[in-house]
N, C-alpha and C. Protein backbone atom coordinates (compact mmCIF):
# COMPACT_ATOMS: atom_id res chain seq x y z
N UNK A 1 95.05 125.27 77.33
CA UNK A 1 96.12 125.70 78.22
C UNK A 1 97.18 124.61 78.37
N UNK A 2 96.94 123.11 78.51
CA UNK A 2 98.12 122.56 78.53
C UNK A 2 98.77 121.73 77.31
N UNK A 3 98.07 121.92 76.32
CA UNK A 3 98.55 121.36 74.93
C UNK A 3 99.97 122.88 74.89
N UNK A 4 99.23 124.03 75.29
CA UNK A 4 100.01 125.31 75.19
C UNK A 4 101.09 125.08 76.00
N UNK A 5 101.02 124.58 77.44
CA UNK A 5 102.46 124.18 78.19
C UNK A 5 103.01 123.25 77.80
N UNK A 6 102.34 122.11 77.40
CA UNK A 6 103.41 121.37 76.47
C UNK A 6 104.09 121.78 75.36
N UNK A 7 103.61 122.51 74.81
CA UNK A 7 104.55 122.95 73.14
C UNK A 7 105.87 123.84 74.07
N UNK A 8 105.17 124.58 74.98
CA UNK A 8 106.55 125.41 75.28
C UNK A 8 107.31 124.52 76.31
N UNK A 9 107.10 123.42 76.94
CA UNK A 9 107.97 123.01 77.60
C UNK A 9 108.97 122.20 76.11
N UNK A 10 108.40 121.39 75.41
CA UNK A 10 108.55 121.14 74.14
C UNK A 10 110.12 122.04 73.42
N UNK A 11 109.66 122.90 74.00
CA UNK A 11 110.74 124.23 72.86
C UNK A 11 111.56 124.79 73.68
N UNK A 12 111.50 124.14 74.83
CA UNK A 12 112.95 124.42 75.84
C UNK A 12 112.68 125.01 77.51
N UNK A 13 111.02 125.65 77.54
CA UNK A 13 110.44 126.36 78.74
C UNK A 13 110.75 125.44 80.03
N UNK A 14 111.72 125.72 80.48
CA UNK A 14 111.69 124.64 81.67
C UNK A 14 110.60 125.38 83.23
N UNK A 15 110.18 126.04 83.12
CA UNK A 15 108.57 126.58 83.65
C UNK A 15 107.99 125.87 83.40
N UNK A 16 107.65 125.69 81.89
CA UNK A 16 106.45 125.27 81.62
C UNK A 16 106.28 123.60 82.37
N UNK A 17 107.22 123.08 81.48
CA UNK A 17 108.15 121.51 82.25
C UNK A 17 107.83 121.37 83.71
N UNK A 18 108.10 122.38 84.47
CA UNK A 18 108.29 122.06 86.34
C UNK A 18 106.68 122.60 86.21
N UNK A 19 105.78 122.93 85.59
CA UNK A 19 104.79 123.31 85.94
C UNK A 19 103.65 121.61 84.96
N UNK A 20 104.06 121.00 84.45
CA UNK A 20 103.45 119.97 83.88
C UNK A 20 103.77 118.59 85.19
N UNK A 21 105.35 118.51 85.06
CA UNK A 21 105.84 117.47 85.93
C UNK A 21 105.03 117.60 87.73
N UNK A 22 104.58 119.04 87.90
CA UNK A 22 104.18 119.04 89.62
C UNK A 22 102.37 118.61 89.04
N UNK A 23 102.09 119.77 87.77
CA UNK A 23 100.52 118.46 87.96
C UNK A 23 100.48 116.86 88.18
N UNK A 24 101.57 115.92 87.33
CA UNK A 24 101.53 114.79 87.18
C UNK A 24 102.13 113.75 87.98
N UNK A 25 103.17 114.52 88.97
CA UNK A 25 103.94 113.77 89.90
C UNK A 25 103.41 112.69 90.81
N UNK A 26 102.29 113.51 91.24
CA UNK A 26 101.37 112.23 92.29
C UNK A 26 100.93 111.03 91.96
N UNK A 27 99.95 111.78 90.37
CA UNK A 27 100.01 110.23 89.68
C UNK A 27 100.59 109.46 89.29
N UNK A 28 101.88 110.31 88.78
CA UNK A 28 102.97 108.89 88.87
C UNK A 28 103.70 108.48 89.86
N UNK A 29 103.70 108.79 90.93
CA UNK A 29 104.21 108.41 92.04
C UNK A 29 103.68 106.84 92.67
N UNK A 30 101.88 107.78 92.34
CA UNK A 30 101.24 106.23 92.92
C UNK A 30 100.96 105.46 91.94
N UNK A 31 101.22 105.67 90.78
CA UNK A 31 101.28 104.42 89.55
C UNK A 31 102.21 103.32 89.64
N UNK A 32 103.57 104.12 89.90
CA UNK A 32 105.19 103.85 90.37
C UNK A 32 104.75 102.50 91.76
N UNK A 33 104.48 103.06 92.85
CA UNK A 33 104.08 102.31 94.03
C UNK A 33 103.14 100.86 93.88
N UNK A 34 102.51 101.46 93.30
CA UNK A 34 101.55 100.17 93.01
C UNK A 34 102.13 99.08 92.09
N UNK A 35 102.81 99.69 91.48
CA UNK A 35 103.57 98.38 90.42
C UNK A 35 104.50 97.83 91.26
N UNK A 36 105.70 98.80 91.55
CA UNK A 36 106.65 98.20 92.81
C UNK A 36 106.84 97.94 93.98
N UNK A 37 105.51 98.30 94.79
CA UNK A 37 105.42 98.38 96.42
C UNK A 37 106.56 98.66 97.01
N UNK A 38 106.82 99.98 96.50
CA UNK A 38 108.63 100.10 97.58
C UNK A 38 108.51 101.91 97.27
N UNK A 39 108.39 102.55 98.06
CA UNK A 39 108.33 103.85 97.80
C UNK A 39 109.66 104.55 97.56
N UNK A 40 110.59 103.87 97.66
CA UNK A 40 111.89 104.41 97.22
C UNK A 40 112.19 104.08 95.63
N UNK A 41 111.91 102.87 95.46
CA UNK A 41 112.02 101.92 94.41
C UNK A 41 110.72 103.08 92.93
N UNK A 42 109.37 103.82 94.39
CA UNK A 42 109.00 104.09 92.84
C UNK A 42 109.12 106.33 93.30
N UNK A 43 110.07 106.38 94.13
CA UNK A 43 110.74 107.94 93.79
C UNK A 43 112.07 107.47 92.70
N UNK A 44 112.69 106.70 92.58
CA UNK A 44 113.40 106.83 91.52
C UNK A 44 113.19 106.51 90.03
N UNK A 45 111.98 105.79 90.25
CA UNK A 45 110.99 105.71 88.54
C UNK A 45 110.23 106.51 88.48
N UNK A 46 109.62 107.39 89.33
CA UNK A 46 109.26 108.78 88.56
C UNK A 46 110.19 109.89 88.80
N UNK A 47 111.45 109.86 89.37
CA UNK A 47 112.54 110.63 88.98
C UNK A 47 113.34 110.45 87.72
N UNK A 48 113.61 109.25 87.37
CA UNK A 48 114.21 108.72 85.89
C UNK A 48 112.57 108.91 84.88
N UNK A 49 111.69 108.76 85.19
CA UNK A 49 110.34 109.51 84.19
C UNK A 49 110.55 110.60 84.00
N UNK A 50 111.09 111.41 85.00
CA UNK A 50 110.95 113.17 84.58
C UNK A 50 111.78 113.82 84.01
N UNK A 51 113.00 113.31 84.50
CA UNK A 51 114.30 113.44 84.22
C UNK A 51 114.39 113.20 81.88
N UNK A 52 113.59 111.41 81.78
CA UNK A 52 113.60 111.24 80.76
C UNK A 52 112.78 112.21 79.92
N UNK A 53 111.53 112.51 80.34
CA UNK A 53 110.29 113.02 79.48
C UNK A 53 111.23 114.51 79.65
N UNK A 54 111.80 114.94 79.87
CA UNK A 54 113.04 116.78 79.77
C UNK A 54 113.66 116.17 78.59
N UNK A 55 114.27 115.12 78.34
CA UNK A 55 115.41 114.80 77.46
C UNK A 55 114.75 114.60 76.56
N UNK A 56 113.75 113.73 76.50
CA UNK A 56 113.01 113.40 74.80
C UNK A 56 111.54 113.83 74.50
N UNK A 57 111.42 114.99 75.22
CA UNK A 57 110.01 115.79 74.92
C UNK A 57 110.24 116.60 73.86
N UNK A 58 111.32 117.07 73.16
CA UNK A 58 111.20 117.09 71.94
C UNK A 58 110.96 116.54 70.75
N UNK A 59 110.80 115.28 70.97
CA UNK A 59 110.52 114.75 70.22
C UNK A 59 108.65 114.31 70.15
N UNK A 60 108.15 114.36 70.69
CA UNK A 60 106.94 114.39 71.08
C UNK A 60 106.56 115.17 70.02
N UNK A 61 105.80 114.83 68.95
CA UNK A 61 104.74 114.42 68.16
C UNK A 61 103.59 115.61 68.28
N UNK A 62 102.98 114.39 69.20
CA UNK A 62 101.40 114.72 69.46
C UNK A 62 101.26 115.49 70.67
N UNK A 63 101.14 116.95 70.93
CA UNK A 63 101.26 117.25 71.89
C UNK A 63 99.90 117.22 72.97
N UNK A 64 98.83 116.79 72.50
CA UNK A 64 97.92 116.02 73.13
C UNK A 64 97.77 114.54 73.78
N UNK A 65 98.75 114.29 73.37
CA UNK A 65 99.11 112.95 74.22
C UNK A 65 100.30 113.17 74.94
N UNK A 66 100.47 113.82 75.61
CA UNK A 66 101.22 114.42 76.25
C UNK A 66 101.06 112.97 77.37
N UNK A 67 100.21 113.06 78.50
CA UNK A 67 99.90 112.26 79.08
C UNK A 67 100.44 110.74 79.47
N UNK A 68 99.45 110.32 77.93
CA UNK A 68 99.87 108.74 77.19
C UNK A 68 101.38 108.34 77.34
N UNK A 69 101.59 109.65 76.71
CA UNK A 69 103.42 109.06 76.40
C UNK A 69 104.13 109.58 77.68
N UNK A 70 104.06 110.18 78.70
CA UNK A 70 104.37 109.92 79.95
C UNK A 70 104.13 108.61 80.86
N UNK A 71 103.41 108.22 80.79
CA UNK A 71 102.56 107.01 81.20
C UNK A 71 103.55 105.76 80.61
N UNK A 72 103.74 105.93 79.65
CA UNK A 72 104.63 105.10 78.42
C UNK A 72 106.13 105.25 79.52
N UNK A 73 106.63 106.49 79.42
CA UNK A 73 107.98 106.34 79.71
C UNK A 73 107.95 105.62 81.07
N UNK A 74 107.26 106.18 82.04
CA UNK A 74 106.66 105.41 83.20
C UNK A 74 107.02 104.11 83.29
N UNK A 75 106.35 103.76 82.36
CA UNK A 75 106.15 102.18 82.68
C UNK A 75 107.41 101.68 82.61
N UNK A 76 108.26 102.20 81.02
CA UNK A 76 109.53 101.37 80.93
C UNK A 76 110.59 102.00 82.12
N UNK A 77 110.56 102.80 82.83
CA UNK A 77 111.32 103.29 84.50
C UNK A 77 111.08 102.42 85.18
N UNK A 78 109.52 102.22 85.66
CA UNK A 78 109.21 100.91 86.40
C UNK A 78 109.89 99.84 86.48
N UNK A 79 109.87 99.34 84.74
CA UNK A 79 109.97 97.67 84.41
C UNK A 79 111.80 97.88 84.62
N UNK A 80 112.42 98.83 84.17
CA UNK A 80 113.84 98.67 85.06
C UNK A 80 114.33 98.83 86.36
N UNK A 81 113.14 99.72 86.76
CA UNK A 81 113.73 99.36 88.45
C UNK A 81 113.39 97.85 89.02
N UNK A 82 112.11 97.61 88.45
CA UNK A 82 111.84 96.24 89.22
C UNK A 82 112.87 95.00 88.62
N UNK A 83 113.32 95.30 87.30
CA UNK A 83 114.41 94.84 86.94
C UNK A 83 115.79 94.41 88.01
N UNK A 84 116.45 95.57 88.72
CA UNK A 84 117.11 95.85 89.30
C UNK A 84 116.88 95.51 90.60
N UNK A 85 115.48 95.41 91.06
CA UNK A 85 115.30 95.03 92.09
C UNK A 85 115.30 93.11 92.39
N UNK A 86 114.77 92.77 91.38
CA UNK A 86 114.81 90.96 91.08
C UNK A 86 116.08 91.21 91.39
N UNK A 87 116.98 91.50 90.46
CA UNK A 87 118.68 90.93 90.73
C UNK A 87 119.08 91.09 91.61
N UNK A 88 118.86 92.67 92.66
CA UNK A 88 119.47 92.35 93.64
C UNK A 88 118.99 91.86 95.15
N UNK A 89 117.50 91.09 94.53
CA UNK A 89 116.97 90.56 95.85
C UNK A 89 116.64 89.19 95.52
N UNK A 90 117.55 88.98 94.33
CA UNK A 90 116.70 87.37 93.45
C UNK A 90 117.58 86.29 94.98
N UNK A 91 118.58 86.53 95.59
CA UNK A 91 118.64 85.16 96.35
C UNK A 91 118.02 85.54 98.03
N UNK A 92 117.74 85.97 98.08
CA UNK A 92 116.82 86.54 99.53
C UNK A 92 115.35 85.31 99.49
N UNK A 93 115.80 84.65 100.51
CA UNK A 93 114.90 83.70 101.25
C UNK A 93 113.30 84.61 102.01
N UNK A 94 112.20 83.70 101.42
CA UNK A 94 110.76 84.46 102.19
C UNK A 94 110.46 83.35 103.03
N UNK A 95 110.25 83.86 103.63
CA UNK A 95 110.00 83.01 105.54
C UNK A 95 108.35 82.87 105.42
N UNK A 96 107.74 81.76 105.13
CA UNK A 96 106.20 81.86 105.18
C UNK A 96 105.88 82.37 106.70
N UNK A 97 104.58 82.84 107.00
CA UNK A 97 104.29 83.43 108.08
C UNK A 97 103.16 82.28 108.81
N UNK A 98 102.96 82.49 110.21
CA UNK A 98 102.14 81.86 110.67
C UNK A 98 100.66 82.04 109.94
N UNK A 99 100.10 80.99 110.20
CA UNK A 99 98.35 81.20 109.45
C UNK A 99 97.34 81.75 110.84
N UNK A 100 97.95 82.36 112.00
CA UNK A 100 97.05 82.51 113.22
C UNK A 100 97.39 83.79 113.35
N UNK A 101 96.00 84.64 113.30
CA UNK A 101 96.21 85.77 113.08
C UNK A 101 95.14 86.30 114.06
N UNK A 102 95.10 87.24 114.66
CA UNK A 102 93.60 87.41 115.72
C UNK A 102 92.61 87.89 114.78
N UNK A 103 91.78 87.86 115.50
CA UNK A 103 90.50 88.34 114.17
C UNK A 103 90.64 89.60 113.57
N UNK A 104 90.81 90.51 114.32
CA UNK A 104 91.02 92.20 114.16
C UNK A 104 92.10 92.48 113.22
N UNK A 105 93.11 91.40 112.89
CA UNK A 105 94.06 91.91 111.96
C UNK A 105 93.80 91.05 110.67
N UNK A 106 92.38 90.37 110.38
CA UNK A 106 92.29 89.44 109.18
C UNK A 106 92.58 89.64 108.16
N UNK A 107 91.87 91.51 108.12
CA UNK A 107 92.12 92.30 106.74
C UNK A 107 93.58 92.93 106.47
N UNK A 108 94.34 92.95 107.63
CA UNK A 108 95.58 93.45 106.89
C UNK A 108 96.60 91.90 106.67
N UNK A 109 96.18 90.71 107.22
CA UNK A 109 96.89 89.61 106.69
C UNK A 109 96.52 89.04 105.34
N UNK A 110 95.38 89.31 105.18
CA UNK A 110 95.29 89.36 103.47
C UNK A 110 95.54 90.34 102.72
N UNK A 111 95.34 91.42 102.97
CA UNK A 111 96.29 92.37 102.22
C UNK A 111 97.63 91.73 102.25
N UNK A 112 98.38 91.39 102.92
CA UNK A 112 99.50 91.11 103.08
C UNK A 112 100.10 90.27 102.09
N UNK A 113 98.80 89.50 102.09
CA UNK A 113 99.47 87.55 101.58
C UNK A 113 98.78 88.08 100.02
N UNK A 114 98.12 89.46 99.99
CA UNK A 114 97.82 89.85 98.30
C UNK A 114 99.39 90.54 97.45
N UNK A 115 99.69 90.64 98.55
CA UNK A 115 100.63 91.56 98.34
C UNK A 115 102.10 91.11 98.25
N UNK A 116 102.38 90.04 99.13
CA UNK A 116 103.54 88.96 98.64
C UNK A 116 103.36 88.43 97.34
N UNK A 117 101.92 87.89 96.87
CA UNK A 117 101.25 87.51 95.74
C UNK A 117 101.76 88.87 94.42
N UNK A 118 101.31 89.65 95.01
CA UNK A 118 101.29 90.77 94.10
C UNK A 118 103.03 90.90 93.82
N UNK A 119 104.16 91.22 94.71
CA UNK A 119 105.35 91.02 94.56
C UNK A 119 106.03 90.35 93.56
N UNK A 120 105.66 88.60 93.47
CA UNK A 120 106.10 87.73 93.17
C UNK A 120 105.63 87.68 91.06
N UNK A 121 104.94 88.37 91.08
CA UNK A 121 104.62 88.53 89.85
C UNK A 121 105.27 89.93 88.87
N UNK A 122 105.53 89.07 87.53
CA UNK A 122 106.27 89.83 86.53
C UNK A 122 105.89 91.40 86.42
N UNK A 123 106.55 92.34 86.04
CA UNK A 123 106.48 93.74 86.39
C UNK A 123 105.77 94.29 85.08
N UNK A 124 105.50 93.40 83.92
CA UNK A 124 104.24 93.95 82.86
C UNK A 124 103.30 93.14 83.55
N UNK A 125 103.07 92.33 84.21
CA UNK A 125 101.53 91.59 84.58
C UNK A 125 101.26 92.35 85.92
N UNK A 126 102.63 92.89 86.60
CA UNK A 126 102.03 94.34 87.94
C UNK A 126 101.22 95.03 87.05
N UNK A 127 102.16 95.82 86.19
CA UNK A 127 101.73 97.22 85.36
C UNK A 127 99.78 96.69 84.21
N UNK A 128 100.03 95.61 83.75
CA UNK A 128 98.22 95.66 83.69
C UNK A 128 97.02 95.30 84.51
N UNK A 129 97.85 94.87 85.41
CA UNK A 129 96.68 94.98 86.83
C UNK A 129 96.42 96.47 87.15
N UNK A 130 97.86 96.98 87.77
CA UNK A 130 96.94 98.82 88.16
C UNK A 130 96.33 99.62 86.99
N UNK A 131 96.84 99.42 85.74
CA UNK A 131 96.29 99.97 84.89
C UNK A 131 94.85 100.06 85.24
N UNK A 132 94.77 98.39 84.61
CA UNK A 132 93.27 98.10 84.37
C UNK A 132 92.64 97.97 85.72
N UNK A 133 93.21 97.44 86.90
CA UNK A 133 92.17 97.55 87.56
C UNK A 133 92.42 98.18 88.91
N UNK A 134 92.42 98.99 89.24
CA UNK A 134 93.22 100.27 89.93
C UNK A 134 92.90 101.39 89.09
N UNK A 135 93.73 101.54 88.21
CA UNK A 135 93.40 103.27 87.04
C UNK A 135 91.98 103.38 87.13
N UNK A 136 91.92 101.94 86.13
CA UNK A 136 90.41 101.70 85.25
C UNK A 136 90.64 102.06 84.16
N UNK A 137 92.15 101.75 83.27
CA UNK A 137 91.65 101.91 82.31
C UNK A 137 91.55 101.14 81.75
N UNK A 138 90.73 101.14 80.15
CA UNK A 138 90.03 100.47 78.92
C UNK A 138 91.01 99.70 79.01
N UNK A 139 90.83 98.78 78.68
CA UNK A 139 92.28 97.31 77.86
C UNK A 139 92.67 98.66 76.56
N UNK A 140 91.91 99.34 75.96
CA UNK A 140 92.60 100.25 74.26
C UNK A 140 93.65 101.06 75.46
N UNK A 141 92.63 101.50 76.34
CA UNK A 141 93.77 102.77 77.12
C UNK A 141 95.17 102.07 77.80
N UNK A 142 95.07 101.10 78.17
CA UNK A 142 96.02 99.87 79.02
C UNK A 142 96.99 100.15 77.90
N UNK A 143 96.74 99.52 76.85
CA UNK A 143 97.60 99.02 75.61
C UNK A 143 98.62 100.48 75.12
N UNK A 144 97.23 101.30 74.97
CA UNK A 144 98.13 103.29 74.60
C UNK A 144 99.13 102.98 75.82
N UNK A 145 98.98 103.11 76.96
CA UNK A 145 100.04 103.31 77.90
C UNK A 145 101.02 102.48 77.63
N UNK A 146 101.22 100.94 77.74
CA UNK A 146 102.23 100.63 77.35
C UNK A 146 102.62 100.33 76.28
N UNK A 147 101.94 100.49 75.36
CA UNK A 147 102.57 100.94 73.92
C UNK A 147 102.63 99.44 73.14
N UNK A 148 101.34 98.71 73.61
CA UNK A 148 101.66 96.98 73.22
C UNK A 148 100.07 97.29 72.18
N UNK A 149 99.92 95.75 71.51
CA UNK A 149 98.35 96.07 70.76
C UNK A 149 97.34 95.48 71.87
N UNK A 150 95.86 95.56 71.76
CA UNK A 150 95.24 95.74 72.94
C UNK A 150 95.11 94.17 73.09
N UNK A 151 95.24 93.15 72.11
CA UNK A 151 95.13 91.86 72.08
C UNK A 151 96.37 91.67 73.42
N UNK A 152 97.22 91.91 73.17
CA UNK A 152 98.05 92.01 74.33
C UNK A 152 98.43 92.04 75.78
N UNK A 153 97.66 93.11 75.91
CA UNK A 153 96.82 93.97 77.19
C UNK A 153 95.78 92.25 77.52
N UNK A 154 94.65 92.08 76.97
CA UNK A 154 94.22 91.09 77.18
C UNK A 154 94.63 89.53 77.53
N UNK A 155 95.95 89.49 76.91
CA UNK A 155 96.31 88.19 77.58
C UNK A 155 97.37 88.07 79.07
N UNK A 156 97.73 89.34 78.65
CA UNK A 156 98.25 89.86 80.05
C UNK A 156 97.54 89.61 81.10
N UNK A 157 96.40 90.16 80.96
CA UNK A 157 95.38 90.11 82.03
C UNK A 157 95.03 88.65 82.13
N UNK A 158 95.19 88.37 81.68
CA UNK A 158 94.16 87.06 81.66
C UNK A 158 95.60 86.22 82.90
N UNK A 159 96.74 86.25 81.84
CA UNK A 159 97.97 85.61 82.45
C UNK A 159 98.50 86.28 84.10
N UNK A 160 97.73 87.57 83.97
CA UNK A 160 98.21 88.56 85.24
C UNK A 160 97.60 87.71 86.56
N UNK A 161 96.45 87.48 86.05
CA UNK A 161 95.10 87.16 87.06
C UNK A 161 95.44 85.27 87.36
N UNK A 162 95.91 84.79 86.40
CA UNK A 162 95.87 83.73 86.83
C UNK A 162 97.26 83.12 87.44
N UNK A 163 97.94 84.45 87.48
CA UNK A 163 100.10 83.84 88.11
C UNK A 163 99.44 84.87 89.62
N UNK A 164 98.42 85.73 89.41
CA UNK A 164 98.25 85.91 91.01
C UNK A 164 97.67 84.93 91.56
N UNK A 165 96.37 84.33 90.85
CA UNK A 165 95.42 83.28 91.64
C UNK A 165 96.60 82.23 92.31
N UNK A 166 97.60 81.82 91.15
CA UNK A 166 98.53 80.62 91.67
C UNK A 166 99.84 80.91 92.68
N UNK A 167 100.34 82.13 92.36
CA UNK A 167 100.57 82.99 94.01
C UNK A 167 100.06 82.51 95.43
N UNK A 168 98.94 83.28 95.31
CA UNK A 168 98.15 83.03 96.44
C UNK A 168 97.95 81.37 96.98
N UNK A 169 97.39 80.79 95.65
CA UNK A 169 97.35 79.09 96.41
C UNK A 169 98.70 78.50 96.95
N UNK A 170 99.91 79.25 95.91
CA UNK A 170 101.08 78.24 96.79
C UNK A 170 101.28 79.10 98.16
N UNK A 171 100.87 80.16 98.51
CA UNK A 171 101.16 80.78 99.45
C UNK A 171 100.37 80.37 100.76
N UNK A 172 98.73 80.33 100.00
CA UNK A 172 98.45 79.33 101.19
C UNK A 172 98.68 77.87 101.53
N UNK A 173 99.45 77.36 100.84
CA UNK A 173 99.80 75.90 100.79
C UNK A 173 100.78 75.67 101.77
N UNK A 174 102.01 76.54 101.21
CA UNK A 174 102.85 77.10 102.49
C UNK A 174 102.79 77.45 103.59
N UNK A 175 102.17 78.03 103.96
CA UNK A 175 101.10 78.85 104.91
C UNK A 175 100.88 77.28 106.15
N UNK A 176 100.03 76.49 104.99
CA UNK A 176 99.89 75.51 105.58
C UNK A 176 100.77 74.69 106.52
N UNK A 177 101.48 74.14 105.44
CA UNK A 177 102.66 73.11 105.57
C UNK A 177 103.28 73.93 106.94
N UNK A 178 104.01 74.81 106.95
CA UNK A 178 104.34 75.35 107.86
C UNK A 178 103.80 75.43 109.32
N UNK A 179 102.44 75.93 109.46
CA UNK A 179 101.68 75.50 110.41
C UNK A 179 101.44 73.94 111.08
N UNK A 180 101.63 72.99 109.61
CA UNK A 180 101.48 71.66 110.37
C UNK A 180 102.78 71.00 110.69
N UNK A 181 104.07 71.91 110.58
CA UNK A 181 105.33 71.43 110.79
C UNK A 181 105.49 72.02 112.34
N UNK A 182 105.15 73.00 112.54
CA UNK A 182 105.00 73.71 113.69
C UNK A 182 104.36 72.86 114.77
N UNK A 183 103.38 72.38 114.34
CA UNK A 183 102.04 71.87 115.51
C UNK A 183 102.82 70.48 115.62
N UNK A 184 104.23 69.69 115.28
CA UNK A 184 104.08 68.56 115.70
C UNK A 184 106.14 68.79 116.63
């Protein structure tokens, strides 16, 4: 049934199309979010996804990877909005936050300080973190999505994991300093 809605969205069915794009919207919505943490930032990368996959779904191949190569266009929507977003927030000053937090809010101040962490990092080392660890997918499936070889996918990760670890330490370093500029 949907290899069948793809061929006819394929051949012009814009039914078929608004009936593929409403199965897949959510997931790319929250694919979108998780890479960019800005829910506006990711309604207009899966609006420029849908918009694109109408314009060049004729060309689509394999109509079983229908999916994959959504996922694909995805990503490169993403990597230009977050594009767009660096430039126009590249001189905007971050105010470290106090390190005194009451107990009851511990877990959303580390979410928080994961998540400045998570920010501050390149928008292919966002995109193979949710992949891989969020989706779950394979490093082969990581790589199909963004269209890199899986050796790739792997150093990503490797490089993803270790520009967050160093995130986080200058953040708590800051964190620090701040607190002991405060206390005197």
């Amino acid at each position: 049934m949907r290899r069948e809605l793809v061929e006819r969205a394929r051949d012009g069915d814009r039914a078929a199309f608004a009936t593929l794009a409403a199965e897949s919207i959510a997931r790319l919505f929250n694919i979108a979010q998780l890479m960019l943490r800005d829910r506006d930032l990711a309604d207009d990368a899966v609006q420029e996804t849908l918009v694109l996959a109408w314009r060049d779904l004729k060309g689509l191949r394999d109509l079983d990877g229908f999916d994959a190569w959504l996922h694909r266009v995805l990503i490169r929507c993403v990597y230009r909005e977050a594009s767009r977003e660096r430039r126009h927030s590249a001189g905007a000053a971050q105010v470290p936050e106090a390190s005194t937090y009451p107990d009851a809010a511990t877990d959303v101040a580390d979410r928080d300080t994961i998540d400045r962490g998570f920010r501050r990092l390149r928008p292919e080392h966002r995109a193979v973190l949710v992949l891989h660890h969020y989706l779950g997918f394979s490093e082969a499936e990581a790589a199909a999505a963004l269209s890199v070889p899986t050796g790739t996918v792997k150093s990503r990760l490797s490089r993803a994991t270790a520009a967050l670890r160093s995130e986080l330490e200058a953040d708590a370093r800051s964190t620090e300093r701040f607190a002991m500029e405060s206390v005197r």
